[in-house]
Protein backbone atom coordinates (compact mmCIF):
# COMPACT_ATOMS: atom_id res chain seq x y z
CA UNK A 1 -15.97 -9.62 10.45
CA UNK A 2 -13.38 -6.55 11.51
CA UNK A 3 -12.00 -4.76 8.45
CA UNK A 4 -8.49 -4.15 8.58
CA UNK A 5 -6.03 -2.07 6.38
CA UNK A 6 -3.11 -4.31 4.85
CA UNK A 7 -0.12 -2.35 4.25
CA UNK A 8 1.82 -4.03 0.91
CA UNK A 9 4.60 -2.37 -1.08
CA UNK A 10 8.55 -2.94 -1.71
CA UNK A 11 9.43 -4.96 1.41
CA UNK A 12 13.06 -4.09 0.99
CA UNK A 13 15.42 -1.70 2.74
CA UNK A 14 16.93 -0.61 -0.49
CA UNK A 15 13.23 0.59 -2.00
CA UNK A 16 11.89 2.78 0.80
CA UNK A 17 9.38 5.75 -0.69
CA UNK A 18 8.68 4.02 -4.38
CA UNK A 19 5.34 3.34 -3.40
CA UNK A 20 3.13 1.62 -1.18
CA UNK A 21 -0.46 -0.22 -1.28
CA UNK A 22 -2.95 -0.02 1.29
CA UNK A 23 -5.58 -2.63 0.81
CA UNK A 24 -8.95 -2.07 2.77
CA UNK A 25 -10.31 -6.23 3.41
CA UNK A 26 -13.15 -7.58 5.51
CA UNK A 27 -12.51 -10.95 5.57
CA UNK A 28 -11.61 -12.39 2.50
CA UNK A 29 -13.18 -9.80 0.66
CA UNK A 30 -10.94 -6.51 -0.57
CA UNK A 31 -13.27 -3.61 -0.05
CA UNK A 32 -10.85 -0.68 -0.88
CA UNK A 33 -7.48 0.09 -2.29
CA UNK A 34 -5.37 3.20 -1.67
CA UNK A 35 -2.09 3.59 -3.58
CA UNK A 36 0.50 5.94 -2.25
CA UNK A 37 3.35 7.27 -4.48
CA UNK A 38 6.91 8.02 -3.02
CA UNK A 39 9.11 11.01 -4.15
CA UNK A 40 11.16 9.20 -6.72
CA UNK A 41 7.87 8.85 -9.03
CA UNK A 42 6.76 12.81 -8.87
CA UNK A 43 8.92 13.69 -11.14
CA UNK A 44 11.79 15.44 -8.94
């Protein structure tokens, strides 16, 4: 099966750059995860 990255995170307008989940799935099967942390979280 093709692997494909699903992007997952705040889906509204209002929550842009909290932080977003990249999930790495062949199938049914979730091979890898990345998380990505927005600005509001890195302590500026």
């Amino acid at each position: 099966m093709t692997k494909f990255w699903i992007h997952m995170g705040p889906q509204h307008p209002v929550n842009h750059g909290l932080w977003t989940l990249k999930v790495l799935s062949d199938g049914e099967e979730i091979i890898d995860a990345e998380m990505l942390i927005g600005y509001i979280y890195r302590g500026r």
